[in-house]
N, C-alpha and C. Protein backbone atom coordinates (compact mmCIF):
# COMPACT_ATOMS: atom_id res chain seq x y z
N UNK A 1 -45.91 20.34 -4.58
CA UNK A 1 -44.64 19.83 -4.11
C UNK A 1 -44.59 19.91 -2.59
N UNK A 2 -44.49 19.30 -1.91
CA UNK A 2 -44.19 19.14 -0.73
C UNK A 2 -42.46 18.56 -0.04
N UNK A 3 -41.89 19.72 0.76
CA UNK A 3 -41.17 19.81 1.30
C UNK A 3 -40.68 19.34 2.77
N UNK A 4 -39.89 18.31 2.92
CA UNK A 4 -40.14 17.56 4.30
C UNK A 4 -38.88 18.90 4.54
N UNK A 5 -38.94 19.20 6.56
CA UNK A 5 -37.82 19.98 6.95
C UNK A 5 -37.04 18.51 8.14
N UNK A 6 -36.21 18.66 8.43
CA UNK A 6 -35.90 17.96 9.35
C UNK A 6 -34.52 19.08 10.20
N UNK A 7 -34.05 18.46 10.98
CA UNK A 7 -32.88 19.16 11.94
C UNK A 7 -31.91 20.03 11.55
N UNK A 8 -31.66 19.14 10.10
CA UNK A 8 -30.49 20.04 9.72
C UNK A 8 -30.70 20.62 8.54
N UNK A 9 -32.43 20.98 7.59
CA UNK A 9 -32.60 21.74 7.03
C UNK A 9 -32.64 23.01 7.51
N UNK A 10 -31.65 24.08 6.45
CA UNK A 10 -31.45 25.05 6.47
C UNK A 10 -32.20 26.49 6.27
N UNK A 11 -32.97 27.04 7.10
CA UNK A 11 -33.88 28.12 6.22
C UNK A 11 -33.04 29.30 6.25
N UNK A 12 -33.46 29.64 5.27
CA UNK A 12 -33.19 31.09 4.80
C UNK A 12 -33.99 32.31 5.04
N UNK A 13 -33.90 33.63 5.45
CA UNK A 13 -35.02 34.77 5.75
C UNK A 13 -35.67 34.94 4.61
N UNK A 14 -35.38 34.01 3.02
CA UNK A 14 -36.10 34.02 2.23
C UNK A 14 -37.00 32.73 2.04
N UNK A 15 -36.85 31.69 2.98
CA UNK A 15 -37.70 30.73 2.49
C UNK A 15 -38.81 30.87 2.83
N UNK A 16 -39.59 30.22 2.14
CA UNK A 16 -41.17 30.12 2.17
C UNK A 16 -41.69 28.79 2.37
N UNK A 17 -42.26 28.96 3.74
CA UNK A 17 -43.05 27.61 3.71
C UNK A 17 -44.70 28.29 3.78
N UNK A 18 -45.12 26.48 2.62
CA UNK A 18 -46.46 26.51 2.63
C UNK A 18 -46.90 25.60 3.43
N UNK A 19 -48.68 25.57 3.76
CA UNK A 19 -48.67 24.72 3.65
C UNK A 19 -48.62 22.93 4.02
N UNK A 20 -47.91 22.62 2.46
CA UNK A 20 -48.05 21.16 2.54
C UNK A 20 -46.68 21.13 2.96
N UNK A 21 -45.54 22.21 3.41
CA UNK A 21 -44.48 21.86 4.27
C UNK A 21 -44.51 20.92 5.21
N UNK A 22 -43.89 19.55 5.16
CA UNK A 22 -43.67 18.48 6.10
C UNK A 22 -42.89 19.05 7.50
N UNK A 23 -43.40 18.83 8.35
CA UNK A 23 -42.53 18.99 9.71
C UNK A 23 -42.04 17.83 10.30
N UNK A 24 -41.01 16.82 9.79
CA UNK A 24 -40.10 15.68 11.00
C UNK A 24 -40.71 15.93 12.32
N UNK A 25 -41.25 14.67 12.88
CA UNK A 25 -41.76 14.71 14.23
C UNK A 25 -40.43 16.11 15.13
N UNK A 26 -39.30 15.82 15.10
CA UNK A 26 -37.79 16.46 15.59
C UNK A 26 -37.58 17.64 15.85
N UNK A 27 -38.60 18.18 14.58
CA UNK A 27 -38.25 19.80 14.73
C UNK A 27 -39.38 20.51 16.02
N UNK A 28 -40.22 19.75 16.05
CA UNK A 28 -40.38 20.78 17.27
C UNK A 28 -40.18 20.31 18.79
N UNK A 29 -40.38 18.76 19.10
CA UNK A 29 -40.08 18.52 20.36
C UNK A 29 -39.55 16.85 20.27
N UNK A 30 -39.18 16.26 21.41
CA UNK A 30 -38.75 15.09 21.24
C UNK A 30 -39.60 14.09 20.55
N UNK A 31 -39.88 12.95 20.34
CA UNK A 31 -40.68 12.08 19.46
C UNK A 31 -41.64 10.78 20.81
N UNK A 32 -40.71 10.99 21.77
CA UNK A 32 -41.85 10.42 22.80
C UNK A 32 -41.98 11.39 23.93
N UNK A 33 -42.69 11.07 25.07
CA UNK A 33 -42.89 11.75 25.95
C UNK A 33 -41.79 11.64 27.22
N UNK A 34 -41.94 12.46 27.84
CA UNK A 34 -40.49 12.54 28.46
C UNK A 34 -41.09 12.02 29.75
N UNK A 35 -41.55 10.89 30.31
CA UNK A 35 -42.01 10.13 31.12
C UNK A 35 -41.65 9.13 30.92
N UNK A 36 -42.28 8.54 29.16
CA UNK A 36 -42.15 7.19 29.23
C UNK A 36 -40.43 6.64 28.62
N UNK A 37 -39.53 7.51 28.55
CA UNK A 37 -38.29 6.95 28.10
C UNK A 37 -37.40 8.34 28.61
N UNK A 38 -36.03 8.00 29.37
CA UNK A 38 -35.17 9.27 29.29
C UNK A 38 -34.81 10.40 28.06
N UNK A 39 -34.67 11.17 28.02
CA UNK A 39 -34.40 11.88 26.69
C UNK A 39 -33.03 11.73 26.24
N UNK A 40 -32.53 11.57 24.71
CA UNK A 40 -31.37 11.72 24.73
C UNK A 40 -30.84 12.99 25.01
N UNK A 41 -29.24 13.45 24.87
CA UNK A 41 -28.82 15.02 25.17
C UNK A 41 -29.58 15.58 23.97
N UNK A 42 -29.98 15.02 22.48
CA UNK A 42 -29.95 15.70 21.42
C UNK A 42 -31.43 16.37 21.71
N UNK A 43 -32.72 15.40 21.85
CA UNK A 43 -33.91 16.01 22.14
C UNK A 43 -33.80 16.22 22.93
N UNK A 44 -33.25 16.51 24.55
CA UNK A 44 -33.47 17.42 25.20
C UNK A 44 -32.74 18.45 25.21
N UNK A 45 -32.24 19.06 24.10
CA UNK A 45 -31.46 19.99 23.88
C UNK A 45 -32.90 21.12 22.85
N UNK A 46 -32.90 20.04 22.12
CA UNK A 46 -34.24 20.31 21.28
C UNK A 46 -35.71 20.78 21.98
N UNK A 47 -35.80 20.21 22.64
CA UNK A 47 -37.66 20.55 23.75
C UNK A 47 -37.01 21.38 24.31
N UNK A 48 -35.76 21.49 24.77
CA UNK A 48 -36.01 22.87 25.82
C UNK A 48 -35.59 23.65 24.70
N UNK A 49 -34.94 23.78 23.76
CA UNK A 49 -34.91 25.14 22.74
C UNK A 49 -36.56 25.73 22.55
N UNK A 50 -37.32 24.83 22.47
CA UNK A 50 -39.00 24.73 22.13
C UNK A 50 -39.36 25.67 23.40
N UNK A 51 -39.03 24.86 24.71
CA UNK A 51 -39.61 25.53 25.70
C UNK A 51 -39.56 26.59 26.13
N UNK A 52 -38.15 26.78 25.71
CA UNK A 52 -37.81 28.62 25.91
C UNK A 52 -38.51 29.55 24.93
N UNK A 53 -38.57 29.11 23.81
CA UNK A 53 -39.32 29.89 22.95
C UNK A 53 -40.59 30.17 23.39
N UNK A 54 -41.31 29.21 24.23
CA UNK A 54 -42.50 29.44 24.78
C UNK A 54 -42.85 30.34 26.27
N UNK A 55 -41.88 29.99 26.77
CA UNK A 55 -41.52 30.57 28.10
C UNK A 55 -41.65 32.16 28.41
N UNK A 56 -42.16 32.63 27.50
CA UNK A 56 -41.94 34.87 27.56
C UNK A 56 -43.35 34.82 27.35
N UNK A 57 -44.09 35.44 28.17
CA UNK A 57 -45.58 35.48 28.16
C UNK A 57 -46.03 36.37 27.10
N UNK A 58 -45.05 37.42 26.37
CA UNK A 58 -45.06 37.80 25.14
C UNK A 58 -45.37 37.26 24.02
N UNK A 59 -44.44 36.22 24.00
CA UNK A 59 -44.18 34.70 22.79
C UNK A 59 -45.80 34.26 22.83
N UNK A 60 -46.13 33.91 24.13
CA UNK A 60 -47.28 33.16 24.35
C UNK A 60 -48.32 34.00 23.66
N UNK A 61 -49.14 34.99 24.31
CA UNK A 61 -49.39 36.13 23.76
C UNK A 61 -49.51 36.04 22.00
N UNK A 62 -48.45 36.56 21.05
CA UNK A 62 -48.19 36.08 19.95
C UNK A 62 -48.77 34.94 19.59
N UNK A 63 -48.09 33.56 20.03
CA UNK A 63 -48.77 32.38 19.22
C UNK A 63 -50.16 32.37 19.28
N UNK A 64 -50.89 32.71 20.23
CA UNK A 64 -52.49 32.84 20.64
C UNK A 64 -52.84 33.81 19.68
N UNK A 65 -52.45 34.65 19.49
CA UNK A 65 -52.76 35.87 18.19
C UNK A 65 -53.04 35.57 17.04
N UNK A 66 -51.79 34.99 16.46
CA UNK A 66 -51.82 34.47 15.36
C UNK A 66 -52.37 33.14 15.23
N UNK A 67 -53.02 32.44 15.78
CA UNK A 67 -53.58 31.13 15.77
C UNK A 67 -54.93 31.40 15.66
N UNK A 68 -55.15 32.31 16.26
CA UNK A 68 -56.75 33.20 16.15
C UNK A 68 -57.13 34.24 15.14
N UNK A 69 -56.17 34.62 14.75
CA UNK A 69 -56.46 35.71 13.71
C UNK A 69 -57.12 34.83 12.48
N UNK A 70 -57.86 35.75 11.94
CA UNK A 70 -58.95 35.58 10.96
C UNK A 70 -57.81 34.83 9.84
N UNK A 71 -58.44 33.81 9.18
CA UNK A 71 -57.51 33.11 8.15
C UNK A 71 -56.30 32.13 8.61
N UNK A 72 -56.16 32.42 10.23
CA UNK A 72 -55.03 31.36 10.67
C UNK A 72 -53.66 32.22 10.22
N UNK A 73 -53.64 33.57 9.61
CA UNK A 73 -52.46 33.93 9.96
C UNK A 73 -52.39 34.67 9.84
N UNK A 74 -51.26 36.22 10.40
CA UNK A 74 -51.52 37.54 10.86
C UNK A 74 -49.77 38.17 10.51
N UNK A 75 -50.07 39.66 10.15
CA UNK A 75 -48.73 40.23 10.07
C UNK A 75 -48.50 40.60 10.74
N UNK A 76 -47.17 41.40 10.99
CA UNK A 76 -46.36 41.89 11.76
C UNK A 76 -47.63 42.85 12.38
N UNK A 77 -47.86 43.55 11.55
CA UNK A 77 -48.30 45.04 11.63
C UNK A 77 -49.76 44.70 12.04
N UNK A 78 -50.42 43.40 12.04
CA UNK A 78 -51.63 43.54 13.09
C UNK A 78 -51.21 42.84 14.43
N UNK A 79 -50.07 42.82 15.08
CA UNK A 79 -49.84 42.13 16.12
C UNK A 79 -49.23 43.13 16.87
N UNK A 80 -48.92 44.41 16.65
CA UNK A 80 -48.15 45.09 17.49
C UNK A 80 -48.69 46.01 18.45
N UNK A 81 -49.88 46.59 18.11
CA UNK A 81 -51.23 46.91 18.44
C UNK A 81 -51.31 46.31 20.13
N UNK A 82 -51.86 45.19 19.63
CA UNK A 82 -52.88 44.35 20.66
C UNK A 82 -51.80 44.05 21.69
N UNK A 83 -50.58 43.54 21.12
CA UNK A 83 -49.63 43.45 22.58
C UNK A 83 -49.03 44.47 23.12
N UNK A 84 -48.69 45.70 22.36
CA UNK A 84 -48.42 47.00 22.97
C UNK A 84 -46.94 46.79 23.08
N UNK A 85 -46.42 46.44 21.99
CA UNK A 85 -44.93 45.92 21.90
C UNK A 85 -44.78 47.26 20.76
N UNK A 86 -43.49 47.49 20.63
CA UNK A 86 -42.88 47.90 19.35
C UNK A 86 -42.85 47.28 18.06
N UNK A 87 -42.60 47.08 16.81
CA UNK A 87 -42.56 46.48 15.80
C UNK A 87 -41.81 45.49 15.76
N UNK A 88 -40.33 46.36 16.18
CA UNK A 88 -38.87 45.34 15.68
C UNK A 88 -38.81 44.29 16.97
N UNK A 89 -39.79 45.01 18.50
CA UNK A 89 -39.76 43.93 19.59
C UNK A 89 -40.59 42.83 19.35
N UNK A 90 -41.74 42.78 18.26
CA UNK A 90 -42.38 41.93 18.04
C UNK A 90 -41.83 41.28 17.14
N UNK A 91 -41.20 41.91 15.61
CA UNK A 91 -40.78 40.88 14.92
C UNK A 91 -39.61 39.85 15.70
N UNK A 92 -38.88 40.58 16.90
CA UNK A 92 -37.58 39.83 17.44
C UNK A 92 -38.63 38.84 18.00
N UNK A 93 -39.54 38.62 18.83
CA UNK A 93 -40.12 37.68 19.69
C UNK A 93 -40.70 36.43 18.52
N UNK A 94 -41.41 37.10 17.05
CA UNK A 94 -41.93 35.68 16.36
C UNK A 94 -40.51 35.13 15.53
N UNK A 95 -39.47 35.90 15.53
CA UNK A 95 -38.49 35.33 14.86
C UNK A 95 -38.20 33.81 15.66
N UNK A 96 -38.18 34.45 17.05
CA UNK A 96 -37.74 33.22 17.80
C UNK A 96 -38.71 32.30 18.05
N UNK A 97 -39.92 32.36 17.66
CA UNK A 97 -41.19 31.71 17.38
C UNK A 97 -41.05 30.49 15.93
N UNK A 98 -40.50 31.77 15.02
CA UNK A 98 -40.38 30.93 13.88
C UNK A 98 -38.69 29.84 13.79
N UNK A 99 -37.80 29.86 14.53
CA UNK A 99 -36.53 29.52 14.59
C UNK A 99 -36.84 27.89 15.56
N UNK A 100 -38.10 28.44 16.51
CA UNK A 100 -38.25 26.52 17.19
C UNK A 100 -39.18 26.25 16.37
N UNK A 101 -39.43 26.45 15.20
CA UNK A 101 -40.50 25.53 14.61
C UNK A 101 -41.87 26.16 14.74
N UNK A 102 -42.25 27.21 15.34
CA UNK A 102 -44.02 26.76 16.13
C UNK A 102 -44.50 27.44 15.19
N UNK A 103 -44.07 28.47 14.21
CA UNK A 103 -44.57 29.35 13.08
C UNK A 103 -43.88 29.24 12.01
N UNK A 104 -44.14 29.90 10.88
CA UNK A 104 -43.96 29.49 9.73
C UNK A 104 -44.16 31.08 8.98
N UNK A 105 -43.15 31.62 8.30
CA UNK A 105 -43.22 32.87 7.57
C UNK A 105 -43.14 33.14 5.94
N UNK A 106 -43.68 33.97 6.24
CA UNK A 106 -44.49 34.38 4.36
C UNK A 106 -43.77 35.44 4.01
N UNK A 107 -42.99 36.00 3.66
CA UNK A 107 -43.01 37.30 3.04
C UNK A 107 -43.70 38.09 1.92
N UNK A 108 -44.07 38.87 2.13
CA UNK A 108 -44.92 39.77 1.12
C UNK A 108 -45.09 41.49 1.16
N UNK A 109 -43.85 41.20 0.14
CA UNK A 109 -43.73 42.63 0.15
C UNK A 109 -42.68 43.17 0.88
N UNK A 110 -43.29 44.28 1.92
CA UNK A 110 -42.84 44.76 2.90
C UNK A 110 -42.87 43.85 4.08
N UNK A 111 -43.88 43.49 4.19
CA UNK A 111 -44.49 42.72 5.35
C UNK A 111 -44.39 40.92 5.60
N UNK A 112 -44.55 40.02 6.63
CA UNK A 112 -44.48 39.11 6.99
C UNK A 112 -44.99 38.80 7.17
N UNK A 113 -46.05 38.23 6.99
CA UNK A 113 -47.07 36.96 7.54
C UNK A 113 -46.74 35.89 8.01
N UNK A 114 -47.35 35.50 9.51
CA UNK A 114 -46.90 34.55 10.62
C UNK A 114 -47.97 33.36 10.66
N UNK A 115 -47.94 31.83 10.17
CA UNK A 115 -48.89 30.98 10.59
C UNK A 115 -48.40 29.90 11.41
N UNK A 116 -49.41 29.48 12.61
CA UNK A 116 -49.18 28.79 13.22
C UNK A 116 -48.89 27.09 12.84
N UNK A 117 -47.67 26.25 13.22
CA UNK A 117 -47.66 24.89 12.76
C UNK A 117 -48.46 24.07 13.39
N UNK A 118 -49.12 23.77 13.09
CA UNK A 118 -49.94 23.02 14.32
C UNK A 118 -49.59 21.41 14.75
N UNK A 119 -48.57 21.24 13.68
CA UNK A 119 -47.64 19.65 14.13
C UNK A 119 -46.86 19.59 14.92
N UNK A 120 -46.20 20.87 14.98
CA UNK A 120 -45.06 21.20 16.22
C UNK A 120 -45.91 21.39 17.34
N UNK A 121 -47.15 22.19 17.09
CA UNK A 121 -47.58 22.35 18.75
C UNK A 121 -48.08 20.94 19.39
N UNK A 122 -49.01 19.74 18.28
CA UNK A 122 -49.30 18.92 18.95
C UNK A 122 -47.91 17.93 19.47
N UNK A 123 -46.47 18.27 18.38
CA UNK A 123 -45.54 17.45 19.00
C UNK A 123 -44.71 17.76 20.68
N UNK A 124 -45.13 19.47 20.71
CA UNK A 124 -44.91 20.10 21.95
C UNK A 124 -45.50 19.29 23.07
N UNK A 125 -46.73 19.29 22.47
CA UNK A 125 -48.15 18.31 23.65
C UNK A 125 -47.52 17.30 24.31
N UNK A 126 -47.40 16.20 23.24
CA UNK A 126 -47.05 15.38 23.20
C UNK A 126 -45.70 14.93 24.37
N UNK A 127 -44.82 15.79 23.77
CA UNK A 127 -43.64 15.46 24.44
C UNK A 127 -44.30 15.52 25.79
N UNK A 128 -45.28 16.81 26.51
CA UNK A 128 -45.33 17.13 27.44
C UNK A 128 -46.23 16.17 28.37
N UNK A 129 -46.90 15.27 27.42
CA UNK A 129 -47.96 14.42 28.18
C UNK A 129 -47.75 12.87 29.05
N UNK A 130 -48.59 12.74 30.14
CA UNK A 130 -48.30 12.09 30.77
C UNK A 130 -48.80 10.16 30.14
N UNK A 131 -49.31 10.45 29.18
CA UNK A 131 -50.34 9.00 28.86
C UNK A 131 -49.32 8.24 27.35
């Protein structure tokens, strides 16, 4: 089954995306590049929600973690380590990771597993590119 999300799908701290979860070009950055057409208020309300999420060299940090970790995706509890963060400071930083789109969460168990979207990051690109 595959699940499209768009703007005004709702997640829950219980949903689960897999997967064949659809990402709407929308959810992570505008749909063209912000060169070749003005943005409306709505996507540029949207890319910069994106951009801020990216903007804490922490965040950054994180997505590089988990994009690299063995299997393409990593818990709480192997990420806290390597950045030298606290637990609840790390889960606060991928929450806001997972809230613009750029990750995607598992629960299991106790624990959370974080994977990277990789449609949102190339739509991040995208927005950001000059061609």
């Amino acid at each position: 089954m595959t699940t499209t999300l768009t703007p005004t799908t709702t997640l829950t701290p219980t949903t689960t995306l897999t997967p064949t979860t659809v990402l709407a070009p929308t959810t992570a950055a505008c749909c063209a590049p912000v060169v070749r057409e003005p943005l409306s208020p709505a996507a540029a309300e949207k890319l910069a929600h994106t951009l801020k999420a990216v903007a804490d060299p922490a965040r950054l940090r994180l997505l590089s973690l988990v994009a690299a970790h063995e299997g393409g995706e990593a818990c709480v509890c192997d990420l806290t380590e390597p950045i030298r963060l606290s637990q609840p400071t790390v889960s606060h930083h991928l929450k806001v990771l997972v809230d613009a789109g750029l990750l995607t969460r598992d629960k299991r168990g106790v624990w959370a597993y974080y994977a990277v979207v990789p449609d949102a990051l190339d739509a991040l690109a995208a927005a950001l590119t000059t061609r």
